[in-house]
C-alpha atoms as a PDB file:
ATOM      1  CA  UNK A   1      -8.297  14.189 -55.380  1.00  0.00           C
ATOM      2  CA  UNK A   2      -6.184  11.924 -53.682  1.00  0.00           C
ATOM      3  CA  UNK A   3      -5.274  14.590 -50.997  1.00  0.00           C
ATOM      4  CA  UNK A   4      -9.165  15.601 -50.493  1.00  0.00           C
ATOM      5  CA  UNK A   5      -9.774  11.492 -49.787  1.00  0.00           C
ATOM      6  CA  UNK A   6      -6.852  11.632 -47.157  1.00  0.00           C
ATOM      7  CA  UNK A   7      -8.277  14.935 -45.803  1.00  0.00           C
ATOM      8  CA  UNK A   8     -11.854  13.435 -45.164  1.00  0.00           C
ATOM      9  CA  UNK A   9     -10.568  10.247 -43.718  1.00  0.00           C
ATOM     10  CA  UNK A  10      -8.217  12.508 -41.191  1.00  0.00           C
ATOM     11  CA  UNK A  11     -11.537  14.542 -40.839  1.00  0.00           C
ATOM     12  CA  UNK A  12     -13.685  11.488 -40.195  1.00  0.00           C
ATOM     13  CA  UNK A  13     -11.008   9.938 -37.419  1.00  0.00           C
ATOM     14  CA  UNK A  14     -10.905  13.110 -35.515  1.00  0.00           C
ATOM     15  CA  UNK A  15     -14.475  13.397 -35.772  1.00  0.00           C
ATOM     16  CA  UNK A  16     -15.383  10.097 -33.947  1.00  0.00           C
ATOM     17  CA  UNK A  17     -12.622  11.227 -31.438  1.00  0.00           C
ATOM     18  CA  UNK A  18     -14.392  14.381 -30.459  1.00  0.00           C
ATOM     19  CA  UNK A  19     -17.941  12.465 -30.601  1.00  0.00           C
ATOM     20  CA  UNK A  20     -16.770   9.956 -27.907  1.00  0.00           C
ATOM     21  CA  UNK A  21     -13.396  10.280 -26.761  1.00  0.00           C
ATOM     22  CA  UNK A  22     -13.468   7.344 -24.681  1.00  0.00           C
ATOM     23  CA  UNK A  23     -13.704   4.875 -27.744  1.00  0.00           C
ATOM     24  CA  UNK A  24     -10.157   6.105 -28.986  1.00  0.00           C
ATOM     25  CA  UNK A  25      -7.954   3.549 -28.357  1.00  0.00           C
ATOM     26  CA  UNK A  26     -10.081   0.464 -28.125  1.00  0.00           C
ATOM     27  CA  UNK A  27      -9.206  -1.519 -26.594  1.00  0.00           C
ATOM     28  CA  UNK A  28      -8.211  -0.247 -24.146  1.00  0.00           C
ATOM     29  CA  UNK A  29      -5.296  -1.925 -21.942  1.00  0.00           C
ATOM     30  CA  UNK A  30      -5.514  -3.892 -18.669  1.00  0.00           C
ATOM     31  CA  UNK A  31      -3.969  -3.101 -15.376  1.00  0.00           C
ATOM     32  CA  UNK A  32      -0.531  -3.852 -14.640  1.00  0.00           C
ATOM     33  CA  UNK A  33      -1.524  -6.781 -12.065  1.00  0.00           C
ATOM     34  CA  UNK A  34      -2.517  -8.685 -15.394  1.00  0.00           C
ATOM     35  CA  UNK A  35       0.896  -9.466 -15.631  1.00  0.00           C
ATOM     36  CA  UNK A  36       1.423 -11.672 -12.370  1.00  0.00           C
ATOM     37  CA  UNK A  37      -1.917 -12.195 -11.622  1.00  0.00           C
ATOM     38  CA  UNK A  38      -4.206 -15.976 -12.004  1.00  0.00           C
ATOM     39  CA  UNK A  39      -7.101 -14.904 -14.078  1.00  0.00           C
ATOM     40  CA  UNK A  40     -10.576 -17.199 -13.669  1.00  0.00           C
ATOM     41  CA  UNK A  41     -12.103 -17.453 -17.357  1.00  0.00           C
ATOM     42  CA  UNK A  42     -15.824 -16.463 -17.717  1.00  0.00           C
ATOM     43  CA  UNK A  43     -17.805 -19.790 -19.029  1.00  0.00           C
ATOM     44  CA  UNK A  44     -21.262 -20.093 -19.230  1.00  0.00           C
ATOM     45  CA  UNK A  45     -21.188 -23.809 -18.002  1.00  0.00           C
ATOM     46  CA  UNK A  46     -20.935 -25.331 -14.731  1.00  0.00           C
ATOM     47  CA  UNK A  47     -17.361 -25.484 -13.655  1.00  0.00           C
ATOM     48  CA  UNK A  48     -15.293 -28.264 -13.643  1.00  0.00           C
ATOM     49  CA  UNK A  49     -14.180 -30.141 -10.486  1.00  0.00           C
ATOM     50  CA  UNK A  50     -12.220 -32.695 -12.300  1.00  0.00           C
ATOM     51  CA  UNK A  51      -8.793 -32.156 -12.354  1.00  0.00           C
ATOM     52  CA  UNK A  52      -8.681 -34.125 -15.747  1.00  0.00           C
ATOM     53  CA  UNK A  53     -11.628 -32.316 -17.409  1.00  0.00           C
ATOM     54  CA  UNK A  54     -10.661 -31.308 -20.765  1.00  0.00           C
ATOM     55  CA  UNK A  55     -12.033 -27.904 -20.172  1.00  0.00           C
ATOM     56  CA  UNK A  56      -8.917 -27.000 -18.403  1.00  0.00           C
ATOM     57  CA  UNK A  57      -6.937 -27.753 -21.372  1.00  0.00           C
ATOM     58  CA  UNK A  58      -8.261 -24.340 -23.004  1.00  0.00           C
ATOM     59  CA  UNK A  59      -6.987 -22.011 -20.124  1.00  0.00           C
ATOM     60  CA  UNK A  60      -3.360 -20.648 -19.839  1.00  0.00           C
ATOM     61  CA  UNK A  61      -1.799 -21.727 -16.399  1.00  0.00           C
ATOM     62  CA  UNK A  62       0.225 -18.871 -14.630  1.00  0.00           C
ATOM     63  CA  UNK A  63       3.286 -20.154 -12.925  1.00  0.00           C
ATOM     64  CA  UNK A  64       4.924 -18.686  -9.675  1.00  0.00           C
ATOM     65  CA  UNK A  65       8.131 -20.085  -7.865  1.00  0.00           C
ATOM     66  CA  UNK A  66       8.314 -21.532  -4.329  1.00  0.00           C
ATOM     67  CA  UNK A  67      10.965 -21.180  -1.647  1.00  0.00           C
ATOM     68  CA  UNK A  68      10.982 -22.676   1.787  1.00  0.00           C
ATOM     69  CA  UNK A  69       9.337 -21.401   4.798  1.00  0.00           C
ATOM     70  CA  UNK A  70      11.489 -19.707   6.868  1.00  0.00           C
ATOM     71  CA  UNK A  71       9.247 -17.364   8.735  1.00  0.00           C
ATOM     72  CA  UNK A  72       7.989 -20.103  11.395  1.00  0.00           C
ATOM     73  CA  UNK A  73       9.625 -22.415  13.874  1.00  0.00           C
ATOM     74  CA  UNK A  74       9.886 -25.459  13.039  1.00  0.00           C
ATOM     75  CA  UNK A  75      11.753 -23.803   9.361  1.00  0.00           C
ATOM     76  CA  UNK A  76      12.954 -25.738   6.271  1.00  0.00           C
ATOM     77  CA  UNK A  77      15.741 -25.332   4.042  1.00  0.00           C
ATOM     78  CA  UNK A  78      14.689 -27.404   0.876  1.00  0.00           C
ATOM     79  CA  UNK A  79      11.893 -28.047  -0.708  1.00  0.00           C
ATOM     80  CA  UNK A  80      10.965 -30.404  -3.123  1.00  0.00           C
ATOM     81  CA  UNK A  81       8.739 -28.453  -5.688  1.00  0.00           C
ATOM     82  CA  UNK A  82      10.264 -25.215  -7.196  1.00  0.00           C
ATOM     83  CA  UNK A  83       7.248 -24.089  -8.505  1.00  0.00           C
ATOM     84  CA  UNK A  84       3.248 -24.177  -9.097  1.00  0.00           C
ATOM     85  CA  UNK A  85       0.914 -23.539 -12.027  1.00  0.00           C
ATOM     86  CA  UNK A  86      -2.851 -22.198 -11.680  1.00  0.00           C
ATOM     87  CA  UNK A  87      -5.277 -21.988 -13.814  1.00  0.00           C
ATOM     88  CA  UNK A  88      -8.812 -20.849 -12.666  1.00  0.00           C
ATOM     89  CA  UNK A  89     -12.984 -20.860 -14.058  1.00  0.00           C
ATOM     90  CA  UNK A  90     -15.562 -18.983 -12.864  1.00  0.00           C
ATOM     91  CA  UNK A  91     -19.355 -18.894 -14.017  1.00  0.00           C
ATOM     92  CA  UNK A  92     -20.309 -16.366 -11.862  1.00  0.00           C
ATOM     93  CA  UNK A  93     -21.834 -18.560  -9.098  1.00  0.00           C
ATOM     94  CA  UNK A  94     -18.449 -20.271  -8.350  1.00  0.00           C
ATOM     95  CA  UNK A  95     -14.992 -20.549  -9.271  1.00  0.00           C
ATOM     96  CA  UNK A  96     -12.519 -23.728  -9.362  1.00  0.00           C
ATOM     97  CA  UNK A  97      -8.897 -23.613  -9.076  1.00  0.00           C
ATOM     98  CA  UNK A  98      -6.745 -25.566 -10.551  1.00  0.00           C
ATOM     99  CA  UNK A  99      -2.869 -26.051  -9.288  1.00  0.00           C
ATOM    100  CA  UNK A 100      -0.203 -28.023 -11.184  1.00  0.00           C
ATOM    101  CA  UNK A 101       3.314 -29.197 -10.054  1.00  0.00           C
ATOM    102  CA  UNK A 102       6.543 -31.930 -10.128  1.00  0.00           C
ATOM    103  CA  UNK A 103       6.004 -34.422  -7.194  1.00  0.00           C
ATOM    104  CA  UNK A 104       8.778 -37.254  -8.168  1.00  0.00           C
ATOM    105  CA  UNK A 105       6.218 -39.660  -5.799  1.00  0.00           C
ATOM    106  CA  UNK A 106       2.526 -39.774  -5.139  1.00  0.00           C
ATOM    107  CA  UNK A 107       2.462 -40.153  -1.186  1.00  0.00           C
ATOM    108  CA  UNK A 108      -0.803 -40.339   1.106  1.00  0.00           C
ATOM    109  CA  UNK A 109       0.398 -37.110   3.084  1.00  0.00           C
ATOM    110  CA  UNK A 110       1.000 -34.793  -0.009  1.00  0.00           C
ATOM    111  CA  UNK A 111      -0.929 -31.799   0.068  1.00  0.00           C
ATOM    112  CA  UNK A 112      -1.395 -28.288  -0.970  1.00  0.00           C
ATOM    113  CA  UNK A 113      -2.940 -24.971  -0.053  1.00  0.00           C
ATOM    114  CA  UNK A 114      -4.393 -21.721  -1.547  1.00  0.00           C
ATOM    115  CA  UNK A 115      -4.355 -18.549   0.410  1.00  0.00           C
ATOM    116  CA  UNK A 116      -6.265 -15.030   0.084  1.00  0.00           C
ATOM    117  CA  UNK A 117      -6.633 -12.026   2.650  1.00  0.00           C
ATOM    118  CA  UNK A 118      -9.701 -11.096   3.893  1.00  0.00           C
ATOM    119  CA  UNK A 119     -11.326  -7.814   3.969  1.00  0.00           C
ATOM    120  CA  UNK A 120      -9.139  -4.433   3.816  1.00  0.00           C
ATOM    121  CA  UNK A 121      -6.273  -5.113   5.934  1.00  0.00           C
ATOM    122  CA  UNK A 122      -2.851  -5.734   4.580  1.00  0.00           C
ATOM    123  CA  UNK A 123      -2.332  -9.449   6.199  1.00  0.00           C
ATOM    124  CA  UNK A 124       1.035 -11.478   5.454  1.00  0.00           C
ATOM    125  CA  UNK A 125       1.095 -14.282   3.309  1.00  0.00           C
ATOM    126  CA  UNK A 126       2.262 -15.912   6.378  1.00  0.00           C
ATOM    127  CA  UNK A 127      -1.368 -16.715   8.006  1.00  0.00           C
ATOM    128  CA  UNK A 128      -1.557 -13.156   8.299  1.00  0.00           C
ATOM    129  CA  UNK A 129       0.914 -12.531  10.691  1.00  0.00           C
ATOM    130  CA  UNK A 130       1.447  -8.827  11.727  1.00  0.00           C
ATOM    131  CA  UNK A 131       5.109  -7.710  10.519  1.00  0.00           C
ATOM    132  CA  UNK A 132       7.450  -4.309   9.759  1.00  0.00           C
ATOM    133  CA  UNK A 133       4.590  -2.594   7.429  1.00  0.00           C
ATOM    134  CA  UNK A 134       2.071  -5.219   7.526  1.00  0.00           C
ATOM    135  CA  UNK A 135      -0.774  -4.713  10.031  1.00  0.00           C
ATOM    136  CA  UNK A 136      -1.854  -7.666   9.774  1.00  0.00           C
ATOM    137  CA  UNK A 137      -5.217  -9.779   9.239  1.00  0.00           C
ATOM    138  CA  UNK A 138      -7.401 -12.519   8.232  1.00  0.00           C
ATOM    139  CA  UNK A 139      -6.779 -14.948   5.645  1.00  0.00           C
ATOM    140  CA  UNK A 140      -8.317 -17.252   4.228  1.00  0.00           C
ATOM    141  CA  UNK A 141      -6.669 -21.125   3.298  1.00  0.00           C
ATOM    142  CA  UNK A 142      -8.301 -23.403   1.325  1.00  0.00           C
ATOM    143  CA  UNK A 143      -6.306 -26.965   2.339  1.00  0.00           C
ATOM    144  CA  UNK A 144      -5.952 -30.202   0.642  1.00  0.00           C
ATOM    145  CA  UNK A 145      -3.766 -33.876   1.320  1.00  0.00           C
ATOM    146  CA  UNK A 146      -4.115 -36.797  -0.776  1.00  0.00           C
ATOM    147  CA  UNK A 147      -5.068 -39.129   1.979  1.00  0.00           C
ATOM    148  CA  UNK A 148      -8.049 -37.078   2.947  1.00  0.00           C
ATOM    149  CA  UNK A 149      -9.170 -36.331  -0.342  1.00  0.00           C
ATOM    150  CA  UNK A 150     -11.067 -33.387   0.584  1.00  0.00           C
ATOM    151  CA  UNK A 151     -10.956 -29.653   0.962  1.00  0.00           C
ATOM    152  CA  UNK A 152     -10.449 -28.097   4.527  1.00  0.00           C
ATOM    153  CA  UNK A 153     -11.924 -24.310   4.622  1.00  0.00           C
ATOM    154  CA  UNK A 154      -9.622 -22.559   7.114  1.00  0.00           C
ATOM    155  CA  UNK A 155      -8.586 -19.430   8.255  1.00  0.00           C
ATOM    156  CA  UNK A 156      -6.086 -17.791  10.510  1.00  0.00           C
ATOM    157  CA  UNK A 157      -4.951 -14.117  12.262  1.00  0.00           C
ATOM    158  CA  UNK A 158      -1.398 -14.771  12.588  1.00  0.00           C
ATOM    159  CA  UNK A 159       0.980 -17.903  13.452  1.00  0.00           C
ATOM    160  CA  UNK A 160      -0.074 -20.576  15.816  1.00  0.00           C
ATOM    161  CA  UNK A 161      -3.934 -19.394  15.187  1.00  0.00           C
ATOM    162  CA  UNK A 162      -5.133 -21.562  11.934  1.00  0.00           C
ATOM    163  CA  UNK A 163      -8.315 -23.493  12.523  1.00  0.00           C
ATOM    164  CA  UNK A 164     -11.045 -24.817  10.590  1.00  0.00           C
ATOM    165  CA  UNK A 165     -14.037 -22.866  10.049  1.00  0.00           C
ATOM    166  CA  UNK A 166     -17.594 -23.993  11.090  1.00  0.00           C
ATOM    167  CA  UNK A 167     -18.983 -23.994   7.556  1.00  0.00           C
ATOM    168  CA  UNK A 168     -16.938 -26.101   4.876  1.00  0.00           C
ATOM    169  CA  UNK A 169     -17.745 -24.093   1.721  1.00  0.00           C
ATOM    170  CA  UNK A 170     -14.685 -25.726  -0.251  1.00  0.00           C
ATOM    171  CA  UNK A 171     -13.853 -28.698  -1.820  1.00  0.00           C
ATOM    172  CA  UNK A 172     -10.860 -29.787  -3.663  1.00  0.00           C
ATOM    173  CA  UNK A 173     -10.196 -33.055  -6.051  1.00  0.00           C
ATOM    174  CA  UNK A 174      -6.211 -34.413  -6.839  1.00  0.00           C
ATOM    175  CA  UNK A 175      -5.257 -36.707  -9.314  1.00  0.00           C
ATOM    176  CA  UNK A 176      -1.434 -37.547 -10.140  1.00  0.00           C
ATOM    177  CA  UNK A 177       0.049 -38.533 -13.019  1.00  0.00           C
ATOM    178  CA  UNK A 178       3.608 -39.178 -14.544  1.00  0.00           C
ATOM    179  CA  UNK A 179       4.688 -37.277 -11.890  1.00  0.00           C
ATOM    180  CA  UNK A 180       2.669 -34.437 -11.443  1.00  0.00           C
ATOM    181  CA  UNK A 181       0.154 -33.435  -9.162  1.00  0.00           C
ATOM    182  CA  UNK A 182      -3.284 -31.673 -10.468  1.00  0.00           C
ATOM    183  CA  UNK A 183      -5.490 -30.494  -7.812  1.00  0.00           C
ATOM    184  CA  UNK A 184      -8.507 -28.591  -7.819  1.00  0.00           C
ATOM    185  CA  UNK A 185     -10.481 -26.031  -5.560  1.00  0.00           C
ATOM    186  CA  UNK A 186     -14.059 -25.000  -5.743  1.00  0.00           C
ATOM    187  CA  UNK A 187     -15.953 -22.708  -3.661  1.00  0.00           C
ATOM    188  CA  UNK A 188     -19.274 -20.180  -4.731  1.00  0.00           C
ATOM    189  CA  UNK A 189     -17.577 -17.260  -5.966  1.00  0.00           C
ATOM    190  CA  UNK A 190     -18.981 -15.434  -2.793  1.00  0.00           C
ATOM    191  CA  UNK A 191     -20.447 -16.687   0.808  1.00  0.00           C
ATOM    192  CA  UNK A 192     -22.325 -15.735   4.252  1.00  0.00           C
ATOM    193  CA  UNK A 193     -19.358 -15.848   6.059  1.00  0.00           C
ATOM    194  CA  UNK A 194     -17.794 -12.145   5.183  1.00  0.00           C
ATOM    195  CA  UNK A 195     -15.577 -11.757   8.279  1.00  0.00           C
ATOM    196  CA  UNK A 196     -13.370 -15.313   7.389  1.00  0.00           C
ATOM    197  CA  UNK A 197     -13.690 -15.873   3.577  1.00  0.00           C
ATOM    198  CA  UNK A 198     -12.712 -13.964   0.580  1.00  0.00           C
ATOM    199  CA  UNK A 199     -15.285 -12.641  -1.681  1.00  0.00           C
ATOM    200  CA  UNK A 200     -15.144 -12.958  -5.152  1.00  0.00           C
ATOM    201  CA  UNK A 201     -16.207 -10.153  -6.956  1.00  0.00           C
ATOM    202  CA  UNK A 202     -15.468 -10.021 -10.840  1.00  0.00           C
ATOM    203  CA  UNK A 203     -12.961  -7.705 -12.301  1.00  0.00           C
ATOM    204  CA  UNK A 204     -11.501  -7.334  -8.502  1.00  0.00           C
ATOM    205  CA  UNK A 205      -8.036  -8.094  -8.108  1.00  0.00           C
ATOM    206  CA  UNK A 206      -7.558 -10.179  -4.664  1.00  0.00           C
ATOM    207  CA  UNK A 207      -4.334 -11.128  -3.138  1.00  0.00           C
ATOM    208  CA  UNK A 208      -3.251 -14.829  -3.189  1.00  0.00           C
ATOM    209  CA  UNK A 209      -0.183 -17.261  -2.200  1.00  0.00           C
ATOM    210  CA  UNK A 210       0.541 -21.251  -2.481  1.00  0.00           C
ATOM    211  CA  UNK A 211       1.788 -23.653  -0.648  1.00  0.00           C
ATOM    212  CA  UNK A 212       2.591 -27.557  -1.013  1.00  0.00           C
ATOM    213  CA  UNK A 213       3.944 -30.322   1.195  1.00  0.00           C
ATOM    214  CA  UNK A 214       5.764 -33.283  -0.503  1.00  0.00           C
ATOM    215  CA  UNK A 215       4.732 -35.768   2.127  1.00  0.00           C
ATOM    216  CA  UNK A 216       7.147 -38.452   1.144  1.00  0.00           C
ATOM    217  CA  UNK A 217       8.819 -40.479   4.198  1.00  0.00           C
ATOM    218  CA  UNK A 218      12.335 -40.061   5.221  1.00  0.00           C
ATOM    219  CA  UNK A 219      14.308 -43.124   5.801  1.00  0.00           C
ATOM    220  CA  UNK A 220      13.415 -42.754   9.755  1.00  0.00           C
ATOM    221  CA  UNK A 221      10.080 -42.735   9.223  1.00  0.00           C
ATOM    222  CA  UNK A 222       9.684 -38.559   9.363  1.00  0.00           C
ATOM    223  CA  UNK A 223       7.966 -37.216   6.600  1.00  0.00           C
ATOM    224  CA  UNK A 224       9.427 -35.263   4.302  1.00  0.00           C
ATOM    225  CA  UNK A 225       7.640 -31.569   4.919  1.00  0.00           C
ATOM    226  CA  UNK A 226       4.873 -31.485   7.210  1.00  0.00           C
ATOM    227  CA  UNK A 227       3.508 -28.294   9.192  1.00  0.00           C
ATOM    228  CA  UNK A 228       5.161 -25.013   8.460  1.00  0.00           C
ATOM    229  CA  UNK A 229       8.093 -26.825   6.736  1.00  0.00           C
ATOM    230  CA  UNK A 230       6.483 -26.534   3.165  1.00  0.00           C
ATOM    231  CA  UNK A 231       7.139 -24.820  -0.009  1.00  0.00           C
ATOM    232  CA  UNK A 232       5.187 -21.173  -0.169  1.00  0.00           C
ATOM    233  CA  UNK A 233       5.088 -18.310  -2.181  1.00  0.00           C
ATOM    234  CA  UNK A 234       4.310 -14.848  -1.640  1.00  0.00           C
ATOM    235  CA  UNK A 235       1.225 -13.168  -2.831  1.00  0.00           C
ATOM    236  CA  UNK A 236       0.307 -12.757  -6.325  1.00  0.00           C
ATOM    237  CA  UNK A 237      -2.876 -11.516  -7.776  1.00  0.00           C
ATOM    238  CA  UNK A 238      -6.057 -13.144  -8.539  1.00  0.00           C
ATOM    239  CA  UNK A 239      -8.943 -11.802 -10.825  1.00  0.00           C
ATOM    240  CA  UNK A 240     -12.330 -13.362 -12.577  1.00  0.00           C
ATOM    241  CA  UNK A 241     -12.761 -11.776 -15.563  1.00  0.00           C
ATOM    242  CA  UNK A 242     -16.134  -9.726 -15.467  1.00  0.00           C
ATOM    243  CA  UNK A 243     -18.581 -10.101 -18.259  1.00  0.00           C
ATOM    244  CA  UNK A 244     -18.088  -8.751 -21.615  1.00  0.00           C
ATOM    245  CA  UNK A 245     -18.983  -4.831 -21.800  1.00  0.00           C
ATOM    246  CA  UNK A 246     -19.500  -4.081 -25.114  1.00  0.00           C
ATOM    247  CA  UNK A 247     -21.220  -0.581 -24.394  1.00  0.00           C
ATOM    248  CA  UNK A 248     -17.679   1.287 -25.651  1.00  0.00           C
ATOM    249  CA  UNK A 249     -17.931  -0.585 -28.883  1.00  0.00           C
ATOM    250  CA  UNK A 250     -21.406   0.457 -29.499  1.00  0.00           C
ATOM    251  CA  UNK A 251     -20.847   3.882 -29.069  1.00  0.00           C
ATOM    252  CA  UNK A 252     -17.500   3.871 -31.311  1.00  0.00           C
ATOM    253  CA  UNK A 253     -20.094   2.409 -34.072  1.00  0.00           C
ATOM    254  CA  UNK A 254     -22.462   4.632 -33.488  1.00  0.00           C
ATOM    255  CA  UNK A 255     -20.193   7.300 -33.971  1.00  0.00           C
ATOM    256  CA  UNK A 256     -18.835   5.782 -37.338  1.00  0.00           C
ATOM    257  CA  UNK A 257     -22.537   5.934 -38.487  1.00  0.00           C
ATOM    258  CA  UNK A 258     -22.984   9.638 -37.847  1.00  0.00           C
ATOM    259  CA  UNK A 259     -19.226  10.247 -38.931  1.00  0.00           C
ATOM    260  CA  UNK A 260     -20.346   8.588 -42.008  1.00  0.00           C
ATOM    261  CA  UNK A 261     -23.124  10.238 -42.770  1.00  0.00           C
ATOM    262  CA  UNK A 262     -21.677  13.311 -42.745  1.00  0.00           C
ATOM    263  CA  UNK A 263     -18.703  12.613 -44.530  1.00  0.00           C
ATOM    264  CA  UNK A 264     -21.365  11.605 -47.129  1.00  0.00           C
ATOM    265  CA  UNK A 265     -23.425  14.978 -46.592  1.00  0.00           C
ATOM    266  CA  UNK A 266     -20.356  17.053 -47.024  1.00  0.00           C
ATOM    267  CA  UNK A 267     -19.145  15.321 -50.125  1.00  0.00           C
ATOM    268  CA  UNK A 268     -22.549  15.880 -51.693  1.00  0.00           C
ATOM    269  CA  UNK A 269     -22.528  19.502 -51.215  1.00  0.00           C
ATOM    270  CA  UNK A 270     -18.553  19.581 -53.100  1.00  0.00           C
ATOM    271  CA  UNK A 271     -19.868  17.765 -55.649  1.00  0.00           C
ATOM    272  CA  UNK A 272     -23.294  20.079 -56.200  1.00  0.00           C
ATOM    273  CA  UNK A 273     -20.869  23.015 -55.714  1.00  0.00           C
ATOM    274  CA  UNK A 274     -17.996  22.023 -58.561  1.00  0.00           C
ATOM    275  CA  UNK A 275     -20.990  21.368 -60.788  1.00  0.00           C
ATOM    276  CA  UNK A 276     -22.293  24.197 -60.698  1.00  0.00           C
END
């Protein structure tokens, strides 16, 4: 008996299998970008601009190391902050950012940046300047400093080319604390202006980099970083998490049912038949 209850079970998994192959396995496994990639939550509320809002405290931050810029003129050797933290929301309509890091001082000329390519082409994470294997392209910077205390939509083709855009569709809030800066970017998750921002669409991975200037005065006078001589990254990955599809779930239960039922039908017909 116990060997005729193993054999229908067997029977029953291998008959959902052939019913809808796609359901075996659920669920089934992301890509490999999840891995070093920023992913933007799907909430149903607005999202938050406040760098202290507690619904920040619910997402995992992703962190990814900085080195100084050496690709430019004029270059930097050291940089103060090793490495940045990002957490990101989306509701659909827009997105928010959120970046975390060590700043031993809050200065007025502190600042930080977030970076995406534009369109198809393969751009550098330095402003998109062509290199060996790199065609070359637009990206897109979203910019921030302390003493401004606002967001400066920008975008560039390649060094010595970043400008601000004509339409400001960003806008960022810091905050520091015990000696960390929290600073947050917001922007409609997609815009009119195709050919100079990055659209957002969900469950697309999209290339983005950091950057952040400690803007801290030497004893001279000279700041600290300022221009190109900043702590960057290279690109990472950047997704918002589509909406739930729970179509593959209804179909695996849907195939239980009728699995079910005729496990059921064929166990009714042993019975009648050792009865008998």
């Amino acid at each position: 008996m116990r060997m005729r209850k193993s054999g229908h079970r067997a029977g029953l998994l291998l008959f959902i299998g052939m019913l809808f192959p796609g359901t075996m396995g659920l669920p089934v496994a992301g890509w490999a970008q999840e891995s070093v990639a920023v992913r933007a939550t799907l909430i149903a509320d607005a999202v938050p601009d406040d760098p202290t809002a507690s619904a920040w405290n619910a997402i995992a931050p992703s962190e990814f190391p900085l080195s100084p810029q050496v690709h430019w003129p004029t270059r930097i050797l050291q940089v103060t902050v090793q490495s940045v933290k990002a957490r990101a929301i989306h509701n659909g309509k827009d997105v928010a950012i959120m970046l975390e890091y060590a700043d031993p001082t809050e200065d007025p000329d502190d600042a930080a940046a977030v970076e995406f390519m534009v369109g198809e082409k393969k751009a550098h994470f330095a402003h998109g300047q062509p290199m060996a294997q790199v065609e070359g392209g637009p990206v897109n910077i979203w910019f921030w400093k302390n003493k401004d205390g606002k967001a400066v939509d920008m975008t560039a083709k390649g060094f010595g080319t970043l400008k601000a855009q004509d339409d400001q569709d960003v806008k960022a809030k810091g905050a520091y604390a015990n000696g960390e800066w929290k600073v947050v970017f917001t922007r409609p998750v997609t815009t009119a202006n195709n050919e100079t921002d990055t659209q957002f669409k969900p469950g697309d991975f999209v290339n983005i980099s950091f950057a952040v200037w400690d803007g801290k005065k030497e004893a001279g006078g000279d700041l600290k970083e300022k221009g190109s001589q900043k702590a960057i990254s290279s690109w990472w990955y950047f997704r918002l998490d589509p909406a739930p599809n729970y179509t593959p779930y209804g179909y695996a239960a849907l195939a239980i049912a009728l699995a079910a039922g005729f496990q059921f039908v064929v166990i009714r017909k042993l019975k009648k038949g050792s009865s008998t």
